[in-house]
N, C-alpha and C. Protein backbone atom coordinates (compact mmCIF):
# COMPACT_ATOMS: atom_id res chain seq x y z
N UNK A 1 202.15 18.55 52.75
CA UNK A 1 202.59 17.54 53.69
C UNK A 1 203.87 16.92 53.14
N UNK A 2 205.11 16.86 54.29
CA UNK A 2 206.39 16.60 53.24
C UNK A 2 206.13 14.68 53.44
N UNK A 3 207.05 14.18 53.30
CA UNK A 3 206.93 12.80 53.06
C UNK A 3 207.40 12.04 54.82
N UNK A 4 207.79 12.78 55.30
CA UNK A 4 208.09 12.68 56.86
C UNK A 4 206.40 12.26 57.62
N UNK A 5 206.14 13.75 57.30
CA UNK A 5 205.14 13.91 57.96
C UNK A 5 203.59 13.23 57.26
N UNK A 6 203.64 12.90 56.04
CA UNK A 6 202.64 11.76 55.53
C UNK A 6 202.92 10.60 55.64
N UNK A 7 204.20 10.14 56.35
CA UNK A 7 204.50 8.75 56.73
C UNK A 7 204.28 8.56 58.50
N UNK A 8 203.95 9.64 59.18
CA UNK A 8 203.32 9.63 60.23
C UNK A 8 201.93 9.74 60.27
N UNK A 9 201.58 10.04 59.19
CA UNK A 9 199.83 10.16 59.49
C UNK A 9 199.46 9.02 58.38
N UNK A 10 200.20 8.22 57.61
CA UNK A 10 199.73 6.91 57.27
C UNK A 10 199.65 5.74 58.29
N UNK A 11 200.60 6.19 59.41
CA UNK A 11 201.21 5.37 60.07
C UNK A 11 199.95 5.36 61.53
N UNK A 12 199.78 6.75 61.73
CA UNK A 12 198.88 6.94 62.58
C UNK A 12 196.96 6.39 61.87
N UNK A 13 197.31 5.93 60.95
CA UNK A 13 195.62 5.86 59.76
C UNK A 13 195.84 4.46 60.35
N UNK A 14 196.97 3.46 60.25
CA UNK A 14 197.25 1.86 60.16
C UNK A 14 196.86 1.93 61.73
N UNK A 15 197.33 2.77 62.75
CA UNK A 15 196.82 2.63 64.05
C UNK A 15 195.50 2.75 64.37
N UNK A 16 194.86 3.18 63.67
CA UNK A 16 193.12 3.70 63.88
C UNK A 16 192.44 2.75 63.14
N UNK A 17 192.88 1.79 62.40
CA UNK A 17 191.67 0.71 61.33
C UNK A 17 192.50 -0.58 61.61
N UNK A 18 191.90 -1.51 62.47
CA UNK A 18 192.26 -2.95 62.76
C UNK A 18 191.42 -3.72 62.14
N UNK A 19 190.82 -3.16 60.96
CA UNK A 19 190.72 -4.22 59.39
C UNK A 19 190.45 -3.49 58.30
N UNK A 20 190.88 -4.61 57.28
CA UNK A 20 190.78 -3.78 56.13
C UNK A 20 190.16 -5.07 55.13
N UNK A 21 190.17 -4.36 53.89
CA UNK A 21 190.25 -5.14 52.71
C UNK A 21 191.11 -5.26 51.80
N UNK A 22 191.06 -6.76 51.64
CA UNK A 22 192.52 -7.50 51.09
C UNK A 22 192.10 -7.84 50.11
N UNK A 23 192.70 -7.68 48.75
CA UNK A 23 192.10 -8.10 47.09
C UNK A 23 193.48 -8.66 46.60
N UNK A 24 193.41 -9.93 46.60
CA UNK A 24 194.41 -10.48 45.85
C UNK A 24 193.97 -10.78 44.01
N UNK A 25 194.58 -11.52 43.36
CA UNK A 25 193.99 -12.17 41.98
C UNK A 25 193.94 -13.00 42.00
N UNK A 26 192.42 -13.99 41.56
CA UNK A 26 192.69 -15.47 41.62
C UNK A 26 192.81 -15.74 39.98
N UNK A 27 192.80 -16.92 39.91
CA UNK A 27 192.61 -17.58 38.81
C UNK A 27 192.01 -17.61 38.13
N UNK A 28 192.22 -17.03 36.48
CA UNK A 28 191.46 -16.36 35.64
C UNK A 28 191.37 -14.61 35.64
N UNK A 29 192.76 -14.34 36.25
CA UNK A 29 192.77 -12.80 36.67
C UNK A 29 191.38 -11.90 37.22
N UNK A 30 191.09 -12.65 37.84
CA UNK A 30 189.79 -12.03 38.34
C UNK A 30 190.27 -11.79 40.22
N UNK A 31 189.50 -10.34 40.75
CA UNK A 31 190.14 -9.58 41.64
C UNK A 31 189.02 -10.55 42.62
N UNK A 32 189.71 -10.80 44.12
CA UNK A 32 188.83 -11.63 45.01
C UNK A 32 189.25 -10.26 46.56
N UNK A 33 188.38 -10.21 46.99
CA UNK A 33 188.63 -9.30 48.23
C UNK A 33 187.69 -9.66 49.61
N UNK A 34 188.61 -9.83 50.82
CA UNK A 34 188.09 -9.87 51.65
C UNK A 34 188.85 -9.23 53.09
N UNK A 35 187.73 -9.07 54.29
CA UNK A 35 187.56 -8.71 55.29
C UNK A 35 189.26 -9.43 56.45
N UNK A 36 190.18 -8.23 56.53
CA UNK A 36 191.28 -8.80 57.56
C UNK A 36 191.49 -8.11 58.28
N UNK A 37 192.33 -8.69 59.78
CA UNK A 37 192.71 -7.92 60.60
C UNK A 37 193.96 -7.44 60.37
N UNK A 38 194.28 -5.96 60.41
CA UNK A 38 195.73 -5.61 60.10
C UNK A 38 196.61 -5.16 61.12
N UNK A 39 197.72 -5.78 60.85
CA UNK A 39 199.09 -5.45 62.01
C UNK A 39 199.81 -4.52 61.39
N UNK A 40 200.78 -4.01 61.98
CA UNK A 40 201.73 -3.20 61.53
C UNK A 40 202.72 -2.93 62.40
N UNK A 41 204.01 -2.56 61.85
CA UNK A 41 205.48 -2.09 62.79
C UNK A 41 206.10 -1.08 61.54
N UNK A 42 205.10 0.27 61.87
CA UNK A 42 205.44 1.60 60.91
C UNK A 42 204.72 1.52 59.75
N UNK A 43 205.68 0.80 58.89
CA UNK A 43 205.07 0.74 56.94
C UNK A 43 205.43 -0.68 56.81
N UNK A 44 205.59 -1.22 57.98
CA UNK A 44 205.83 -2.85 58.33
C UNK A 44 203.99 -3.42 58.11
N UNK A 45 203.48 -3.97 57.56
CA UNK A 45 202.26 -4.49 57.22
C UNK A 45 201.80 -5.77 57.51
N UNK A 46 201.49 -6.53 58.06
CA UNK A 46 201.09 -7.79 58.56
C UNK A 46 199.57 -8.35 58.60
N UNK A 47 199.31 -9.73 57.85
CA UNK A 47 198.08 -10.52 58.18
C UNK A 47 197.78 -11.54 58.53
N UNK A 48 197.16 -12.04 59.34
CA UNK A 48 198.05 -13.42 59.61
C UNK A 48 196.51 -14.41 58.69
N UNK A 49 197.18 -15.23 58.24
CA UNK A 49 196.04 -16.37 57.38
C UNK A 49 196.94 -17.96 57.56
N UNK A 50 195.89 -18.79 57.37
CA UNK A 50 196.27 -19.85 57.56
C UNK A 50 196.74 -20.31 55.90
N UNK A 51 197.84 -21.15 56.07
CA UNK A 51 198.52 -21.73 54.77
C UNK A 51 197.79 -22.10 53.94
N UNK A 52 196.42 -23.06 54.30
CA UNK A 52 195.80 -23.69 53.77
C UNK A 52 194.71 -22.71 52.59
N UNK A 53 194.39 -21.00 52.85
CA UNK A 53 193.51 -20.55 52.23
C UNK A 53 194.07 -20.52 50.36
N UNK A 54 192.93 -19.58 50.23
CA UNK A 54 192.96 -19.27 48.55
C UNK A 54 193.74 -18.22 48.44
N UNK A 55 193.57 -17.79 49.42
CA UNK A 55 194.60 -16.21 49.08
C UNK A 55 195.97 -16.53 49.36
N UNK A 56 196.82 -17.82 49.80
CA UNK A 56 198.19 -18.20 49.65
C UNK A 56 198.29 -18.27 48.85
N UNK A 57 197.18 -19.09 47.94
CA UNK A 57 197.47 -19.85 46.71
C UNK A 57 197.53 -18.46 45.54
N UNK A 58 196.66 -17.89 45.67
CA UNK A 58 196.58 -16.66 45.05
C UNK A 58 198.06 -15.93 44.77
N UNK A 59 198.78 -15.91 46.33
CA UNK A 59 199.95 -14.72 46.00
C UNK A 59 201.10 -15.64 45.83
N UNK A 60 201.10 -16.77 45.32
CA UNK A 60 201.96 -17.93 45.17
C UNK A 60 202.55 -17.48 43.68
N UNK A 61 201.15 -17.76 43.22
CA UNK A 61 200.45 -17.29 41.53
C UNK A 61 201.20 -15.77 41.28
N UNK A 62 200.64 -14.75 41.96
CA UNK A 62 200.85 -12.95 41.92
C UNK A 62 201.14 -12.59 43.40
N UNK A 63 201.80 -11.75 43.34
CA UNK A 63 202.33 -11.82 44.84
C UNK A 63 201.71 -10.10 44.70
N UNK A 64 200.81 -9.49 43.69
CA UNK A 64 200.46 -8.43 44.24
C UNK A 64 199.37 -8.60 44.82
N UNK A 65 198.87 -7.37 45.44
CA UNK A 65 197.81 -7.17 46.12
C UNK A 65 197.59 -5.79 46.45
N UNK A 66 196.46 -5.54 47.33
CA UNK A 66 195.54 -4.12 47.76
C UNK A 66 195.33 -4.65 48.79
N UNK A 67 195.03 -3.39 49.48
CA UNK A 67 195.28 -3.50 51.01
C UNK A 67 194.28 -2.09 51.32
N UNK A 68 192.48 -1.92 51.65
CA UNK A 68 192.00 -0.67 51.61
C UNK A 68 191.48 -0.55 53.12
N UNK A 69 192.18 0.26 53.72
CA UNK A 69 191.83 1.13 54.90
C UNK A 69 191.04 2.14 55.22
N UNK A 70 190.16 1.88 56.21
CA UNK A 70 189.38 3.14 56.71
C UNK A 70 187.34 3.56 56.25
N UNK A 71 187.58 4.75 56.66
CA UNK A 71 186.23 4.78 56.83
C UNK A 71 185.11 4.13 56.94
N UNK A 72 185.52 2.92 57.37
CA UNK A 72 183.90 2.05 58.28
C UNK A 72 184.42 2.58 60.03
N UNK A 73 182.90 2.02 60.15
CA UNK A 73 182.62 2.31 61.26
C UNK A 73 183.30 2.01 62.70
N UNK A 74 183.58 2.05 63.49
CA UNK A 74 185.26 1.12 65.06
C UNK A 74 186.23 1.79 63.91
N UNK A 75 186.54 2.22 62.69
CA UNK A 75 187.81 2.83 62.23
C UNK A 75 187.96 4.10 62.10
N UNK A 76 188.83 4.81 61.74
CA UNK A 76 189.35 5.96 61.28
C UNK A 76 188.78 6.75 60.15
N UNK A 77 188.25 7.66 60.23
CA UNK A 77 187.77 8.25 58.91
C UNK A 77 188.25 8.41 57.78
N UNK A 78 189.50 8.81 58.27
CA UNK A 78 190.79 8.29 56.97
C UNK A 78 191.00 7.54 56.35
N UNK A 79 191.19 7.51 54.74
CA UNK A 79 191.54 6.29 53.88
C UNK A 79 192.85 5.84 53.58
N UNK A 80 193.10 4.47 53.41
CA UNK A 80 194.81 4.46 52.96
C UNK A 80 194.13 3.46 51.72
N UNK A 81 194.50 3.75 50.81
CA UNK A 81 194.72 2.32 49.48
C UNK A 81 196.29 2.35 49.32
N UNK A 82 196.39 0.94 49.61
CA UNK A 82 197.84 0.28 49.25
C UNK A 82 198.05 -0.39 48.81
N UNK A 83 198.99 -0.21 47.83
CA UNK A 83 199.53 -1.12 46.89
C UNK A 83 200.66 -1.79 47.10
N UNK A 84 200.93 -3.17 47.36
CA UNK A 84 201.58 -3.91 47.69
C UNK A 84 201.88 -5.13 47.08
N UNK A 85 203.38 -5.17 47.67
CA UNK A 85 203.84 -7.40 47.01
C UNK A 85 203.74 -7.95 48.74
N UNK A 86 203.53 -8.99 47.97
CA UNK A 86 203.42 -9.71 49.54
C UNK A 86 204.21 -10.87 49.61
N UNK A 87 204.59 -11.71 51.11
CA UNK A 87 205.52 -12.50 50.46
C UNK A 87 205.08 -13.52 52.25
N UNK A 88 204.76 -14.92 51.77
CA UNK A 88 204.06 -15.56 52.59
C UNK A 88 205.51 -16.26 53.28
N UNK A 89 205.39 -15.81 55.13
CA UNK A 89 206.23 -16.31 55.86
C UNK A 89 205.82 -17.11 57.17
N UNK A 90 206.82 -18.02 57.67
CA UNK A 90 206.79 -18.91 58.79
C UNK A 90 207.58 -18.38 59.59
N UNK A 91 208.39 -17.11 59.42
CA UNK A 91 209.20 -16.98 60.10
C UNK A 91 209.08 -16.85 61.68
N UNK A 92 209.57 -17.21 62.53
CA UNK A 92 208.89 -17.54 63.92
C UNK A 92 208.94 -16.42 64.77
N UNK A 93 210.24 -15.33 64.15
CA UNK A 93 210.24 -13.87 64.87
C UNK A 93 208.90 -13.22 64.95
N UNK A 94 208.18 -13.38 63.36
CA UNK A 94 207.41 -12.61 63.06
C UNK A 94 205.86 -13.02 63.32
N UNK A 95 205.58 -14.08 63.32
CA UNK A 95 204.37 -14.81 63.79
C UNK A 95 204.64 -14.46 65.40
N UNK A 96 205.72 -14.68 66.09
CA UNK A 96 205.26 -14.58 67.67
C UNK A 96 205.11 -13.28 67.91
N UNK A 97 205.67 -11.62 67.25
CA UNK A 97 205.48 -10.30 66.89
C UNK A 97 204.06 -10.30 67.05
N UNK A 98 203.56 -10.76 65.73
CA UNK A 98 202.13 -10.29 65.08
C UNK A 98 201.04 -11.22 65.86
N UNK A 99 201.07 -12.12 66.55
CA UNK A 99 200.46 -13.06 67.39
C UNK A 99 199.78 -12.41 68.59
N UNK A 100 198.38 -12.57 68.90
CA UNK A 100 197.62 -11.74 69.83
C UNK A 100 196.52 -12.62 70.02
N UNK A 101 196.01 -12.63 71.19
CA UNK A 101 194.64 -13.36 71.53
C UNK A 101 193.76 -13.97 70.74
N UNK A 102 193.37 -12.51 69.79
CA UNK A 102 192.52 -12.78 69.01
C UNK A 102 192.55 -13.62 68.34
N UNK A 103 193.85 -14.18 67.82
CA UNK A 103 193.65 -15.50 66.92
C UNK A 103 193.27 -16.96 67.31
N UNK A 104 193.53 -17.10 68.79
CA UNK A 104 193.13 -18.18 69.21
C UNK A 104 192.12 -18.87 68.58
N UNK A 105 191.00 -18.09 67.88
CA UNK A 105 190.05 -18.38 67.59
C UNK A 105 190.28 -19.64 66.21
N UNK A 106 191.28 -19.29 65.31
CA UNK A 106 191.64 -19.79 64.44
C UNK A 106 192.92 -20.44 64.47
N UNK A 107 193.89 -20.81 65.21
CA UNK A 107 195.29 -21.14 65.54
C UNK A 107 195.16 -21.26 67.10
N UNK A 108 195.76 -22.33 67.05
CA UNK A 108 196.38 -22.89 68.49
C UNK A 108 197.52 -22.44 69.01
N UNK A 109 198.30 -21.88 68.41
CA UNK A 109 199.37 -20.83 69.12
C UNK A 109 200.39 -20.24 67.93
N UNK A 110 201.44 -19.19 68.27
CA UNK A 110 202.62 -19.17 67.20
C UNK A 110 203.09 -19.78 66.57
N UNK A 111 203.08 -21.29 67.29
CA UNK A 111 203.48 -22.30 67.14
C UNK A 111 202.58 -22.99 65.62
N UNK A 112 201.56 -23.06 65.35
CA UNK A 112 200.35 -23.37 64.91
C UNK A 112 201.12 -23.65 63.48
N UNK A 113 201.29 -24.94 62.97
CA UNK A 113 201.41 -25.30 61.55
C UNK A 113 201.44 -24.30 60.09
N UNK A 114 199.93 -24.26 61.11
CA UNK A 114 199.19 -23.86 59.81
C UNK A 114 199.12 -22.03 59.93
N UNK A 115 199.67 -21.30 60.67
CA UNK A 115 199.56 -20.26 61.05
C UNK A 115 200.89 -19.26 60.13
N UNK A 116 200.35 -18.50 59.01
CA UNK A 116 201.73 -17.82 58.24
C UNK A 116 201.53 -16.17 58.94
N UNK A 117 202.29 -15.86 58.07
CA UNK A 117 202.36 -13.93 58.32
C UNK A 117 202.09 -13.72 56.85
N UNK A 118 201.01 -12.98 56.05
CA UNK A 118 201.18 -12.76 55.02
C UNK A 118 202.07 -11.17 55.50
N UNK A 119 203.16 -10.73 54.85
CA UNK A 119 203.77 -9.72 55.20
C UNK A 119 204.01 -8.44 53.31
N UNK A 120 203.52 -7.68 54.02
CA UNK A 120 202.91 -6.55 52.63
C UNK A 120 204.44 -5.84 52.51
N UNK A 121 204.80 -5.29 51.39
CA UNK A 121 205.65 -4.57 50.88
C UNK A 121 205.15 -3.48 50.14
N UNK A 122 204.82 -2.40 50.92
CA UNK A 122 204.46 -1.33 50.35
C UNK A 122 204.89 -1.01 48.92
N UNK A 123 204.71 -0.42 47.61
CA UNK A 123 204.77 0.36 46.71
C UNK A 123 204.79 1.50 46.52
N UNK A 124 203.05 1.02 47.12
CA UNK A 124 202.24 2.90 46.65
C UNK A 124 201.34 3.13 47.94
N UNK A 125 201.20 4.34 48.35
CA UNK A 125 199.93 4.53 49.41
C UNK A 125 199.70 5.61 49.41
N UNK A 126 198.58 5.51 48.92
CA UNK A 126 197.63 6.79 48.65
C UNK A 126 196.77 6.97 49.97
N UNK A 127 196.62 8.11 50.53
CA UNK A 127 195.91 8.92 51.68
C UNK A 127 195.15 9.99 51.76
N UNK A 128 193.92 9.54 51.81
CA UNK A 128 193.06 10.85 51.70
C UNK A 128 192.23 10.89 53.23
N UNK A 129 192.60 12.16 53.40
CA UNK A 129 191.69 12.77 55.23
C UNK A 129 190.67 12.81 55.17
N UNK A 130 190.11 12.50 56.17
CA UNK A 130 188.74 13.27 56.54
C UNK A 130 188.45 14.45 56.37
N UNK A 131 189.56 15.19 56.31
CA UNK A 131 189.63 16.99 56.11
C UNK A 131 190.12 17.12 54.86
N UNK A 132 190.23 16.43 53.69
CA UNK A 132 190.74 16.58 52.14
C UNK A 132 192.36 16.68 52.29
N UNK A 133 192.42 15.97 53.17
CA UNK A 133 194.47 15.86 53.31
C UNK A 133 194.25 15.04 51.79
N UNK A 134 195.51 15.15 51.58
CA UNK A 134 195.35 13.88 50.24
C UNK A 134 197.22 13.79 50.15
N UNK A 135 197.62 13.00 50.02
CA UNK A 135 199.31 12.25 49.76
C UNK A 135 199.35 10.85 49.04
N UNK A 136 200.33 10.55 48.66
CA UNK A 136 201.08 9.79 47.89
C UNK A 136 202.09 9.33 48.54
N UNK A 137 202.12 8.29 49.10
CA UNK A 137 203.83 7.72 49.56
C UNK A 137 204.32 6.23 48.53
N UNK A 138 205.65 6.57 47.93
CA UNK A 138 205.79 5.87 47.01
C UNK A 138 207.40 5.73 47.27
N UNK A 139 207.87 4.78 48.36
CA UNK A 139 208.94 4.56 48.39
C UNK A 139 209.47 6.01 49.53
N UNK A 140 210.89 6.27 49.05
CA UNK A 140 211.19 7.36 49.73
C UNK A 140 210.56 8.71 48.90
N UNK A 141 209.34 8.71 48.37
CA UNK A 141 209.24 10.13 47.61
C UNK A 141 207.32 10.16 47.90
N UNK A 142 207.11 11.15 48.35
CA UNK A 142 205.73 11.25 48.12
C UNK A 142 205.54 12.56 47.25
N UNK A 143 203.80 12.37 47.10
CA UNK A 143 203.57 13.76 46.60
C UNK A 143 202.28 13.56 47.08
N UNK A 144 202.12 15.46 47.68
CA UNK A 144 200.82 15.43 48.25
C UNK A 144 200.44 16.85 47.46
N UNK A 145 198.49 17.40 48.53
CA UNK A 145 198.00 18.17 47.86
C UNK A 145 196.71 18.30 48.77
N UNK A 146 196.16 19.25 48.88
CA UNK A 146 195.05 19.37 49.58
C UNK A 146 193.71 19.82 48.72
């Protein structure tokens, strides 16, 4: 798989799993992971959390993180683990972008104070198929293998 074509079927994995698990580091380097809904625009990565949680405070501290996709159940059989920096925004382009119904539940609109974009910066993303595809995307260079 050249790096073209494993950046379309990572891309097509981020379209098939609308959550994942998010592991930031808290305090005392100890790994904390939980249950999010994920956006995306390509290898564009998006979560939306309110300012106020632990996991701001977390990537304030370390701005890395993991990001694990796939194989539960409403998702894709396909796995993505990603390795990512993240970098907590207000920006208003990107909150009204990533902004959808569903949040109503937690935010009163784009508008919403308290409403950020945590926004991921890929590294590393590792991809393994349902069919033993297996790739590496690491910037402009992957390496794959079946």
């Amino acid at each position: 798989m050249d790096n073209k074509e494993l950046e379309k079927t990572i891309i097509q994995a981020l379209d098939d799993n609308k959550f994942g698990s998010f592991g930031t580091i808290e305090a005392g380097n100890k790994p904390k992971v939980r249950y999010m809904a994920v956006f995306h625009d390509g290898l564009n990565i998006y979560l939306a959390t309110n300012r106020k949680t632990h996991k701001v405070e977390e990537l304030k501290d370390n701005p890395n993180a993991f990001l694990l996709l796939g194989y539960e159940q409403g998702g894709g059989k396909d796995v993505l683990e990603i390795e990512a920096t993240v970098a907590v925004t207000k920006d208003e382009g990107l909150r009204s972008k990533v902004w959808n119904k569903s949040l109503e539940q937690w935010f009163k609109g784009p508008e919403d104070p308290d409403y950020v974009i945590l926004e991921l910066s890929p590294t590393r993303i590792e991809y393994m198929g349902k069919n033993k595809e297996h790739g590496v995307w690491q910037g402009t260079a992957a390496v794959s293998g079946k």
